[in-house]
C-alpha atoms as a PDB file:
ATOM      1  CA  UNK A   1      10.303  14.461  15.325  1.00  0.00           C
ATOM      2  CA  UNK A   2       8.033  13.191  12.623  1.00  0.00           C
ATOM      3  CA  UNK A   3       5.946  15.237   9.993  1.00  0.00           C
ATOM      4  CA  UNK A   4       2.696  16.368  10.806  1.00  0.00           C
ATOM      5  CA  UNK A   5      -0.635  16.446   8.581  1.00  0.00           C
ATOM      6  CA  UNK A   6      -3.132  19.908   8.232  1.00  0.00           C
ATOM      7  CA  UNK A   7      -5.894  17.789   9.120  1.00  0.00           C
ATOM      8  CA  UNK A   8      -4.753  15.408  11.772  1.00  0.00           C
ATOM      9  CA  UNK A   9      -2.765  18.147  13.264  1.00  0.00           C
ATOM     10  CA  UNK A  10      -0.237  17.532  16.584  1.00  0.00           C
ATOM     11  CA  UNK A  11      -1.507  13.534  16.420  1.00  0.00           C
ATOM     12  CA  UNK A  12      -0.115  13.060  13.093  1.00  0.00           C
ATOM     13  CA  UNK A  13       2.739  11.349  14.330  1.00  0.00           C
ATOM     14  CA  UNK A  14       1.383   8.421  16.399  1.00  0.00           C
ATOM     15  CA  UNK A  15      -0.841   7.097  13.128  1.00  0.00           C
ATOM     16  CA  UNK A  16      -3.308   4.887  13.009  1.00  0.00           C
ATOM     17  CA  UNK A  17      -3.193   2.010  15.349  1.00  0.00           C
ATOM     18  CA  UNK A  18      -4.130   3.703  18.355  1.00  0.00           C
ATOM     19  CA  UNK A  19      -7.678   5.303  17.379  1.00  0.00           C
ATOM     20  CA  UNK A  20      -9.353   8.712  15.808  1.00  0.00           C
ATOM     21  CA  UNK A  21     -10.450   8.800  19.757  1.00  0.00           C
ATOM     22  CA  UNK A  22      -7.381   9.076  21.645  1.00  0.00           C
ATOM     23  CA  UNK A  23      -5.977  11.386  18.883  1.00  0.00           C
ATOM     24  CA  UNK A  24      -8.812  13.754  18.713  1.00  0.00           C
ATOM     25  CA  UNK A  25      -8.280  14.048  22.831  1.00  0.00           C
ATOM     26  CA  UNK A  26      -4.237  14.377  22.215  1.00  0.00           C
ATOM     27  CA  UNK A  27      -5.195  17.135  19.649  1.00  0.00           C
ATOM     28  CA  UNK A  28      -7.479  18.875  22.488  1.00  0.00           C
ATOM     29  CA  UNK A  29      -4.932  19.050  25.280  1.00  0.00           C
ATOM     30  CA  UNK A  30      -1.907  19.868  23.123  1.00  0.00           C
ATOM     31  CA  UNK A  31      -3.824  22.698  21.625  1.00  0.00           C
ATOM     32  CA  UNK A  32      -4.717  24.185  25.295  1.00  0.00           C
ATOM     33  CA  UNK A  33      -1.210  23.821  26.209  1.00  0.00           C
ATOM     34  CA  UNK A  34       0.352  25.436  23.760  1.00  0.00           C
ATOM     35  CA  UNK A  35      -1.773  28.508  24.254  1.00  0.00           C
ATOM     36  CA  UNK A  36      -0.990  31.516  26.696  1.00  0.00           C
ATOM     37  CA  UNK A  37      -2.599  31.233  29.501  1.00  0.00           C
ATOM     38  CA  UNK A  38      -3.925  33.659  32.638  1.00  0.00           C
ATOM     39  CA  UNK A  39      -1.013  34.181  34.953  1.00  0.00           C
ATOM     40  CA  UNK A  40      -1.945  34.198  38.479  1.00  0.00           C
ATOM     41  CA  UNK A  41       0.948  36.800  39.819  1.00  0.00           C
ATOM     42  CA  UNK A  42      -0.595  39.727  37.380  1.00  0.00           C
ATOM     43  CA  UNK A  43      -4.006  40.358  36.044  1.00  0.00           C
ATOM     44  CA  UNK A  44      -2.845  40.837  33.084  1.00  0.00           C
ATOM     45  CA  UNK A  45      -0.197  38.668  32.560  1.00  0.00           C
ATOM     46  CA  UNK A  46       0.313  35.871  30.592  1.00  0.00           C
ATOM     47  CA  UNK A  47       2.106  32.216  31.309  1.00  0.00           C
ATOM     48  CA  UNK A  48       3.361  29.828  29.122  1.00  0.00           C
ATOM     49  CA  UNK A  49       4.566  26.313  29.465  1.00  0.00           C
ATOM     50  CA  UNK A  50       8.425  25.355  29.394  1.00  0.00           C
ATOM     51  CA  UNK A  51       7.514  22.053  30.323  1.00  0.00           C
ATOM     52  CA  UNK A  52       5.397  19.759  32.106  1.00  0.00           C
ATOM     53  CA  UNK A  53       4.333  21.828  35.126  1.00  0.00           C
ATOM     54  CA  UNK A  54       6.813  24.374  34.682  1.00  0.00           C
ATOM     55  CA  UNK A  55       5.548  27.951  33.456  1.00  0.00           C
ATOM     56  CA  UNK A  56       7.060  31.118  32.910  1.00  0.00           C
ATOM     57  CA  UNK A  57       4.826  34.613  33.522  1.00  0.00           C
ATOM     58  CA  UNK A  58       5.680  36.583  30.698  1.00  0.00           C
ATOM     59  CA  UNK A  59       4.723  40.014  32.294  1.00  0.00           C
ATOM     60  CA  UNK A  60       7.039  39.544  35.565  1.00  0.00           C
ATOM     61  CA  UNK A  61       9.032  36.708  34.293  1.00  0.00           C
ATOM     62  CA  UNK A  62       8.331  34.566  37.400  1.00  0.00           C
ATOM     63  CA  UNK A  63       9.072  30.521  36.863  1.00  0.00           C
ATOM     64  CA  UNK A  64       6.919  28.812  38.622  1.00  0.00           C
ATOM     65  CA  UNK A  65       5.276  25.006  39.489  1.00  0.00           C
ATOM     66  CA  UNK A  66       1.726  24.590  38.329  1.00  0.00           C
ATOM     67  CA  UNK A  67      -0.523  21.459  36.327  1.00  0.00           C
ATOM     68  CA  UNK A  68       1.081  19.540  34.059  1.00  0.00           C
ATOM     69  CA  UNK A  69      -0.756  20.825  30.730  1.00  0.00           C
ATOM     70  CA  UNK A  70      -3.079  24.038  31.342  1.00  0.00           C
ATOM     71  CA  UNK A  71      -3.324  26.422  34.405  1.00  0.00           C
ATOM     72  CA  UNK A  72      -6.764  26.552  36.003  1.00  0.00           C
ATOM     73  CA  UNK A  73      -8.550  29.675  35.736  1.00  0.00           C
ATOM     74  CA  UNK A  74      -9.217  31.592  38.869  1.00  0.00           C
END
């Protein structure tokens, strides 16, 4: 996988030819989806992504199909 700046953050490794635009978007969702997010099978709980549209409840340990990138909240 290639190196990644401090300032240019997860986008690092496309570089420059495709636009401080489309990287500052790549940064957003890859930030969101990286982050815990509000599992709907416990109040409580928290999911995180495996992969695209797979998630894992940390609280009950269910696996389960959802969006690709984030969860929607409730």
């Amino acid at each position: 996988m290639a190196r990644k700046k401090k300032k240019i953050r997860a986008a690092g490794k496309f570089g420059a030819g495709y636009g401080r635009r489309v990287r500052n978007r790549f940064n957003a969702v890859e930030e969101l989806q990286r982050k815990p997010q509000p599992s709907p099978f416990h109040p409580k709980g928290r999911a995180v992504r495996l992969a695209a549209g797979i998630w894992k409840c940390l609280k009950t340990g269910k696996v389960f199909a959802g969006h690709a990138y984030y969860l929607k909240k409730r």
